[in-house]
PDB file of N, CA and C in Angstrom:
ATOM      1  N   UNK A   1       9.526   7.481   3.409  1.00  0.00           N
ATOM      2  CA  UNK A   1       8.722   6.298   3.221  1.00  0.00           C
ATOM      3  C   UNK A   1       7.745   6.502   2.076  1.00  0.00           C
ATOM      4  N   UNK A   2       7.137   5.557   1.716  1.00  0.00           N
ATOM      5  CA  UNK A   2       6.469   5.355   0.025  1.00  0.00           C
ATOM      6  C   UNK A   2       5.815   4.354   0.635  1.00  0.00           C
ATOM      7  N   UNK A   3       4.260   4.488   0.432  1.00  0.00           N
ATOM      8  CA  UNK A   3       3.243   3.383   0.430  1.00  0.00           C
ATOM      9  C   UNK A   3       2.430   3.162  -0.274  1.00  0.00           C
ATOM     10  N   UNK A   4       1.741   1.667  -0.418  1.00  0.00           N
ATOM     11  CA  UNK A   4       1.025   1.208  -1.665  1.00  0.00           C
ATOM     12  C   UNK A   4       0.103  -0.238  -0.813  1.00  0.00           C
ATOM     13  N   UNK A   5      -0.663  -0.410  -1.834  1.00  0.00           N
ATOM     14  CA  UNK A   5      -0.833  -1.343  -1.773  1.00  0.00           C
ATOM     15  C   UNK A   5       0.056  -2.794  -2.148  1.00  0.00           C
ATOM     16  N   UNK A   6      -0.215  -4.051  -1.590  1.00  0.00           N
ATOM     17  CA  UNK A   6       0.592  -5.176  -2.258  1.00  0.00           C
ATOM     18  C   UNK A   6      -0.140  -5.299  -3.203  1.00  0.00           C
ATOM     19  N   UNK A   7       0.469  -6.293  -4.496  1.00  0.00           N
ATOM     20  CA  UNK A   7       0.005  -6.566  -5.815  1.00  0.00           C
ATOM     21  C   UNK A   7      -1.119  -7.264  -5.098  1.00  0.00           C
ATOM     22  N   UNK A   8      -1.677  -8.161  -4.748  1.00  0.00           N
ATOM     23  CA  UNK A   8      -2.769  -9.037  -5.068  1.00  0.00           C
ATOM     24  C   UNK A   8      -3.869  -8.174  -4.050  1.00  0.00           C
ATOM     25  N   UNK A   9      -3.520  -7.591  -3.152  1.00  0.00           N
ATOM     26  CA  UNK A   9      -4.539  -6.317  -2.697  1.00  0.00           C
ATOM     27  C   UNK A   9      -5.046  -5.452  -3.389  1.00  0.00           C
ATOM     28  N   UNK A  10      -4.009  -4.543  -3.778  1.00  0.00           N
ATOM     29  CA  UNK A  10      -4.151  -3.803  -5.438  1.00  0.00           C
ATOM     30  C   UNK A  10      -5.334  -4.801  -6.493  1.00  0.00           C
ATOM     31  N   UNK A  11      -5.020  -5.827  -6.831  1.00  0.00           N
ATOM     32  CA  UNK A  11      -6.122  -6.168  -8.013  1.00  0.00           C
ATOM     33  C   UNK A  11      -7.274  -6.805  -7.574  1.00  0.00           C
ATOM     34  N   UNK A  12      -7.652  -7.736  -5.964  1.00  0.00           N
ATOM     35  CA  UNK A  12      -8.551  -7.794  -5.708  1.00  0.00           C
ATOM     36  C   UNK A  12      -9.606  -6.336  -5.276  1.00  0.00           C
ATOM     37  N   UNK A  13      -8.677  -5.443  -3.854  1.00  0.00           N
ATOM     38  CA  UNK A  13      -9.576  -4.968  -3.718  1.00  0.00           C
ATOM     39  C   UNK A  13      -9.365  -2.949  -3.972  1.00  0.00           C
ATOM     40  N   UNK A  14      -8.188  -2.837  -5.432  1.00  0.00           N
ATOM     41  CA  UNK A  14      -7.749  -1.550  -5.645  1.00  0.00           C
ATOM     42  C   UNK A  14      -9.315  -0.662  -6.152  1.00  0.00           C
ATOM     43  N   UNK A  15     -10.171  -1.716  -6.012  1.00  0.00           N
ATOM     44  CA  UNK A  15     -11.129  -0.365  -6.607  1.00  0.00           C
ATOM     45  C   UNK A  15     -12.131   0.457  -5.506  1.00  0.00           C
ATOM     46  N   UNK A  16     -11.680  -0.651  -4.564  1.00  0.00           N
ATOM     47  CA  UNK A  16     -12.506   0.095  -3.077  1.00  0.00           C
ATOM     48  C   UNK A  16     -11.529   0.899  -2.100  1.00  0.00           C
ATOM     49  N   UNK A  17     -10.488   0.276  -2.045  1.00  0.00           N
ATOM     50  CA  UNK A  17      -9.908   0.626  -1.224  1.00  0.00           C
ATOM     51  C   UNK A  17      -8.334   1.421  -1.985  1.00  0.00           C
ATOM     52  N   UNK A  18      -7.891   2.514  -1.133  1.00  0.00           N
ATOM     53  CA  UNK A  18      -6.615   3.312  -1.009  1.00  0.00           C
ATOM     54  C   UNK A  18      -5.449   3.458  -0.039  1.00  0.00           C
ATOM     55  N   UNK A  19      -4.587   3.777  -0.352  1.00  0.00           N
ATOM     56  CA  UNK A  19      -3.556   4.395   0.509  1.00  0.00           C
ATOM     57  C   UNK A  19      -2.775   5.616  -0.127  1.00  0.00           C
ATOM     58  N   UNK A  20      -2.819   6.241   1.055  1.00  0.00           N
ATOM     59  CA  UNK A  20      -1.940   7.680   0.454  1.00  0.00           C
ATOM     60  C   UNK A  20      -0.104   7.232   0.379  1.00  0.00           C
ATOM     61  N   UNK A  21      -0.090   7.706  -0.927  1.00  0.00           N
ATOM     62  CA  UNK A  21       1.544   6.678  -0.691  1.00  0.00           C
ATOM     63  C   UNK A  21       2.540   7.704   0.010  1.00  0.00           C
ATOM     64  N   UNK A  22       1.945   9.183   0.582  1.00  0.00           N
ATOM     65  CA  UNK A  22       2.777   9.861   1.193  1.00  0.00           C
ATOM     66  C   UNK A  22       2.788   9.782   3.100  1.00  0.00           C
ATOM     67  N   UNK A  23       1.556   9.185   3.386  1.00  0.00           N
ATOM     68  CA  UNK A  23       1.565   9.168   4.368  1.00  0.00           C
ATOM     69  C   UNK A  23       0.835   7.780   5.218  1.00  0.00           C
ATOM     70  N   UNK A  24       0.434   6.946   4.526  1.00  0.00           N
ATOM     71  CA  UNK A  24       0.167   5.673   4.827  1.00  0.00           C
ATOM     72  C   UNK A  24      -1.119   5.503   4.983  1.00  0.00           C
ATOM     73  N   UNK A  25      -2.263   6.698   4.795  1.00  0.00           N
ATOM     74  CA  UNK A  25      -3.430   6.547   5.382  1.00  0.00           C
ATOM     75  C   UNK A  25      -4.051   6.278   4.455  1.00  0.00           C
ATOM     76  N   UNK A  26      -4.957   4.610   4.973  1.00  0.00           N
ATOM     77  CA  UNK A  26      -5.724   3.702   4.527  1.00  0.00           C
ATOM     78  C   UNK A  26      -7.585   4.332   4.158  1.00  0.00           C
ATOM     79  N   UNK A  27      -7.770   4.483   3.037  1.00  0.00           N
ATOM     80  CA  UNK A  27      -9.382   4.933   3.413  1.00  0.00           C
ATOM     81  C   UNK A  27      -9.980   4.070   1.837  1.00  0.00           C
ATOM     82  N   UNK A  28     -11.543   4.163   2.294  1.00  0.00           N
ATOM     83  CA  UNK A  28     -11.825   3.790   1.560  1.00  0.00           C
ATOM     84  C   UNK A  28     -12.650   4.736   0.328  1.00  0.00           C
ATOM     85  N   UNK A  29     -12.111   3.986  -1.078  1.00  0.00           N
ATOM     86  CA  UNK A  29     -11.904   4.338  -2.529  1.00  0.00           C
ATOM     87  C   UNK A  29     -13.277   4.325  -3.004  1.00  0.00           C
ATOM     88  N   UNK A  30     -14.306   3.123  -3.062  1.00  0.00           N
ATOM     89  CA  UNK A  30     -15.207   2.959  -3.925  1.00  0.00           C
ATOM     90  C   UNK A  30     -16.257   2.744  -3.013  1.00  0.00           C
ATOM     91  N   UNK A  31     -17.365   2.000  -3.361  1.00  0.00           N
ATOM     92  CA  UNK A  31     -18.594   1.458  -2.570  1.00  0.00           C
ATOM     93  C   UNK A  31     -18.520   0.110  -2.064  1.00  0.00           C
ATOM     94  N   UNK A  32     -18.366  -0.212  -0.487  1.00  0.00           N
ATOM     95  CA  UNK A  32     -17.830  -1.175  -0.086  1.00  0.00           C
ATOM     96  C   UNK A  32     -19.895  -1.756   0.079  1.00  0.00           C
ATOM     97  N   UNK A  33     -19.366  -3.154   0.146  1.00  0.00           N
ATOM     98  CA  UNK A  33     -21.135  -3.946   0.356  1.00  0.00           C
ATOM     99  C   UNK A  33     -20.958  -4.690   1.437  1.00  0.00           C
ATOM    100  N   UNK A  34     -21.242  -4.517   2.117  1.00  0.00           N
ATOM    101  CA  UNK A  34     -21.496  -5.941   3.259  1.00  0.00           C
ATOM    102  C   UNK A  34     -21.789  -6.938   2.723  1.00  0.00           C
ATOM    103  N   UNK A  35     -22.856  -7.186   1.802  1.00  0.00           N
ATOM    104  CA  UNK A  35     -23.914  -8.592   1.522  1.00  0.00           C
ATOM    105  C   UNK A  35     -22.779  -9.097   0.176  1.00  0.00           C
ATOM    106  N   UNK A  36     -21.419  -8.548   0.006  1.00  0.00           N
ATOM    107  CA  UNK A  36     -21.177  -8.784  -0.887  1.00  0.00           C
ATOM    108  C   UNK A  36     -20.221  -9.689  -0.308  1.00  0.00           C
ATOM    109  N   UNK A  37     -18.979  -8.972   0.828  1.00  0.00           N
ATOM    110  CA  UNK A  37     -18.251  -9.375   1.540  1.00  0.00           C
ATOM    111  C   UNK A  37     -18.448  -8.605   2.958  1.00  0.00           C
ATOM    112  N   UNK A  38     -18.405  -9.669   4.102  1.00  0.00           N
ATOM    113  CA  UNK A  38     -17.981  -8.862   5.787  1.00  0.00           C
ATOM    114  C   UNK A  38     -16.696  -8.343   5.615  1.00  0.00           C
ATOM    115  N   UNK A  39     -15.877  -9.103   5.379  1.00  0.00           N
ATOM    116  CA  UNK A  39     -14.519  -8.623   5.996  1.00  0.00           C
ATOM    117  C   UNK A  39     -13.887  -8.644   4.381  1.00  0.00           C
ATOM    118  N   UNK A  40     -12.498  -7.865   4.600  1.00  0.00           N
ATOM    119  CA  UNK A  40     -11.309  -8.085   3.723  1.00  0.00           C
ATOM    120  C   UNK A  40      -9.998  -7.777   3.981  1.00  0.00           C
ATOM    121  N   UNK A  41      -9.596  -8.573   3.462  1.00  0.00           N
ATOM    122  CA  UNK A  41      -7.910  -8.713   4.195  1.00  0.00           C
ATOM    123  C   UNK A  41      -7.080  -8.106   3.406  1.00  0.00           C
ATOM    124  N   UNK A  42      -5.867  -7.049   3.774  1.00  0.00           N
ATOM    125  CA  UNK A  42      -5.176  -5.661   2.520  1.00  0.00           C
ATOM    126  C   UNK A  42      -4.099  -6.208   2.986  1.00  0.00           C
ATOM    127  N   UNK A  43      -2.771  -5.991   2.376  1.00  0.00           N
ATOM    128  CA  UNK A  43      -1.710  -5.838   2.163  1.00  0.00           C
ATOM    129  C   UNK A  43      -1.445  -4.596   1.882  1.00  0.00           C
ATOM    130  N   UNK A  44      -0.351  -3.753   2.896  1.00  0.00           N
ATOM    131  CA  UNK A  44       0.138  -2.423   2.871  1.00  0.00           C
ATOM    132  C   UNK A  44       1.420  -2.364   3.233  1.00  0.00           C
ATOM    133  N   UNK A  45       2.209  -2.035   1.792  1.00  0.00           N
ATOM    134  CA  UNK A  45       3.518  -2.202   1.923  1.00  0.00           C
ATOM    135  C   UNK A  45       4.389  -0.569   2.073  1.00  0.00           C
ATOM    136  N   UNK A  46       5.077  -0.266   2.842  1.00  0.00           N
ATOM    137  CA  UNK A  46       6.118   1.023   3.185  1.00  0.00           C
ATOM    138  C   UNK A  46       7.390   0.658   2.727  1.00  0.00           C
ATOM    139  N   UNK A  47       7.726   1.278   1.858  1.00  0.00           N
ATOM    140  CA  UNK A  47       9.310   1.216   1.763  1.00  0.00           C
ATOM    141  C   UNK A  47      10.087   2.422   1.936  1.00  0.00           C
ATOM    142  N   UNK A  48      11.420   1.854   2.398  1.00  0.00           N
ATOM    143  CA  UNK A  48      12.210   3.378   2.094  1.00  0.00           C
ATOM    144  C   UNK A  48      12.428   3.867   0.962  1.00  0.00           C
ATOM    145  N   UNK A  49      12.910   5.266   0.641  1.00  0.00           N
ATOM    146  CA  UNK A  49      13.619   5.272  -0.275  1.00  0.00           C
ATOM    147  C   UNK A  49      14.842   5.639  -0.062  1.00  0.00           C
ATOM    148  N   UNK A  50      15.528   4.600  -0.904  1.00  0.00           N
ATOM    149  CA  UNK A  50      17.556   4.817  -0.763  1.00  0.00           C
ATOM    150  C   UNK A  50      17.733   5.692  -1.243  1.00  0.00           C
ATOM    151  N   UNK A  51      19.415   6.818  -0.615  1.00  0.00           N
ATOM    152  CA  UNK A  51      19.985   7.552  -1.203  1.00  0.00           C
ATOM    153  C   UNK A  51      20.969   6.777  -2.034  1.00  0.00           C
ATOM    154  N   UNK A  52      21.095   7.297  -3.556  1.00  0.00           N
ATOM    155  CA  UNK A  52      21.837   7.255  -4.754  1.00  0.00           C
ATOM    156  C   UNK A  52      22.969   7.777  -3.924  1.00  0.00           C
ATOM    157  N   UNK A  53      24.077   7.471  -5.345  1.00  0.00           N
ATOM    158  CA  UNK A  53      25.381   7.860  -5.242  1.00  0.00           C
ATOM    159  C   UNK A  53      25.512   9.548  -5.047  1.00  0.00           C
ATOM    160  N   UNK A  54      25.162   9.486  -5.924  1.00  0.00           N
ATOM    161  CA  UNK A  54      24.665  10.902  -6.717  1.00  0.00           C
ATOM    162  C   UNK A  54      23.808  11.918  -5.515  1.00  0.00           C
ATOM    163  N   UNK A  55      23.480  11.348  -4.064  1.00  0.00           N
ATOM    164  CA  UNK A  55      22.722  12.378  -3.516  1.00  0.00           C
ATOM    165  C   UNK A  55      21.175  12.291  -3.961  1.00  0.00           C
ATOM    166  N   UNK A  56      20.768  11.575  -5.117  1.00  0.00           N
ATOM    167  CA  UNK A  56      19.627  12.031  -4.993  1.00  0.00           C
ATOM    168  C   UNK A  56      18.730  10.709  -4.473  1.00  0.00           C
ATOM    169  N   UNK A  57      17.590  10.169  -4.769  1.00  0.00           N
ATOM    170  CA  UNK A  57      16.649   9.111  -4.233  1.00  0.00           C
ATOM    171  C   UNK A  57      15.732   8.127  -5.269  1.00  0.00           C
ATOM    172  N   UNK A  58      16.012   6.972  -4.700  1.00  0.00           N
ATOM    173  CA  UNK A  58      15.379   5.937  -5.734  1.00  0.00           C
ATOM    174  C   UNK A  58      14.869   4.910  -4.685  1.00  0.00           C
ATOM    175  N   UNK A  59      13.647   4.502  -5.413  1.00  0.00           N
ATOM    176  CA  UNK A  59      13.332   3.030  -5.100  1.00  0.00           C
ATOM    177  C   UNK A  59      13.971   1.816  -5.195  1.00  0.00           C
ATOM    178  N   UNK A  60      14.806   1.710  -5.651  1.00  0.00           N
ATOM    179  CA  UNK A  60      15.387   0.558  -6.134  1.00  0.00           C
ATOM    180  C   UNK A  60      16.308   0.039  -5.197  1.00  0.00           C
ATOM    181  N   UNK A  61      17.325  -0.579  -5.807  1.00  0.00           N
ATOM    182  CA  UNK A  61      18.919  -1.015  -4.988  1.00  0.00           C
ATOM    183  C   UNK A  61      19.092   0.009  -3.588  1.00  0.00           C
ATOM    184  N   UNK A  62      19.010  -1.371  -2.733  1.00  0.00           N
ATOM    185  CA  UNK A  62      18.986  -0.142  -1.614  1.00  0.00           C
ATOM    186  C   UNK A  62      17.907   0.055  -0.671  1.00  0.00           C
ATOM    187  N   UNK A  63      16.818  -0.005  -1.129  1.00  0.00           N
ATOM    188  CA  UNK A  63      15.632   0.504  -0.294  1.00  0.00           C
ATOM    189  C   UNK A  63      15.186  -0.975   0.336  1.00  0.00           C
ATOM    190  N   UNK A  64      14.731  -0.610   1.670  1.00  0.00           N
ATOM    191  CA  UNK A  64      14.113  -1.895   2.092  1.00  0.00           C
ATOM    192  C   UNK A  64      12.495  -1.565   1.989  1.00  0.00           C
ATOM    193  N   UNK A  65      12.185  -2.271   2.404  1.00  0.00           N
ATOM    194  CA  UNK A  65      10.210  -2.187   2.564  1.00  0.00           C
ATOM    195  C   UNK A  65       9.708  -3.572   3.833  1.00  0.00           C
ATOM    196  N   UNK A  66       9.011  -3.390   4.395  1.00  0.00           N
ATOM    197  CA  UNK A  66       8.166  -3.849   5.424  1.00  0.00           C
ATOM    198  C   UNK A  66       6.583  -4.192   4.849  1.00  0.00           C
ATOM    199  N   UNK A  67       5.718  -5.285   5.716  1.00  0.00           N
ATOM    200  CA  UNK A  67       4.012  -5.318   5.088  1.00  0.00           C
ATOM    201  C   UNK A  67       3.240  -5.274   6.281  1.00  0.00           C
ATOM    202  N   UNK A  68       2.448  -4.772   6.412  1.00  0.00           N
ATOM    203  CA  UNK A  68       1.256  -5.413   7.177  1.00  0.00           C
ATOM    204  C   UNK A  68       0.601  -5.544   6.559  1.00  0.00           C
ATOM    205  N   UNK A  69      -0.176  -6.538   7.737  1.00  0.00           N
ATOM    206  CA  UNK A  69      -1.579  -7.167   7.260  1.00  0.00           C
ATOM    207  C   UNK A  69      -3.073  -6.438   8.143  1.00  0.00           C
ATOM    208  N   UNK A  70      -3.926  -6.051   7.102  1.00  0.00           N
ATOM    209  CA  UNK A  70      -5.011  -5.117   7.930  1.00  0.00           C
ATOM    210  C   UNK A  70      -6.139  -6.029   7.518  1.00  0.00           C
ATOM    211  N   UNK A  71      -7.334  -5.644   8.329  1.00  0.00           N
ATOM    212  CA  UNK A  71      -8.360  -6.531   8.480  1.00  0.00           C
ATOM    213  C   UNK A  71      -9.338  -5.546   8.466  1.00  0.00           C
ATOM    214  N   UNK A  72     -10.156  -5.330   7.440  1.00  0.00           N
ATOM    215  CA  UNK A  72     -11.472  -4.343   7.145  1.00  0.00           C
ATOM    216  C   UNK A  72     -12.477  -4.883   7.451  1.00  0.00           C
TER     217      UNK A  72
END
């Protein structure tokens, strides 16, 4: 599995927040504010990675991926 953020998570809130893309764990990146925002809503996407012809591993053709939705 391979994790990330979703794109519009990534550019709203990639400067506070992380994910380890090896193991899924969510923490936080920068200086979060209350008075700025209470809450924020992430997109965290897992995909597989497919085996190639060839034996070896790619993202691409092949791999599925799953999202949740988390609530900070």
């Amino acid at each position: 599995m391979r994790y990330s953020l979703g794109r519009l998570t990534a550019r709203r809130h990639g400067h506070l927040f992380a994910v380890n893309s090896s193991t899924g764990e969510l923490y936080v990146h920068g200086e979060v504010d209350y008075e700025q925002s209470s809450v924020y809503y992430l997109t965290v996407i897992a995909a597989d990675r497919a085996v190639t012809g060839g034996g070896g591993v790619s993202d691409g053709v092949g791999a599925q991926s799953s999202t949740a939705s988390v609530t900070v």
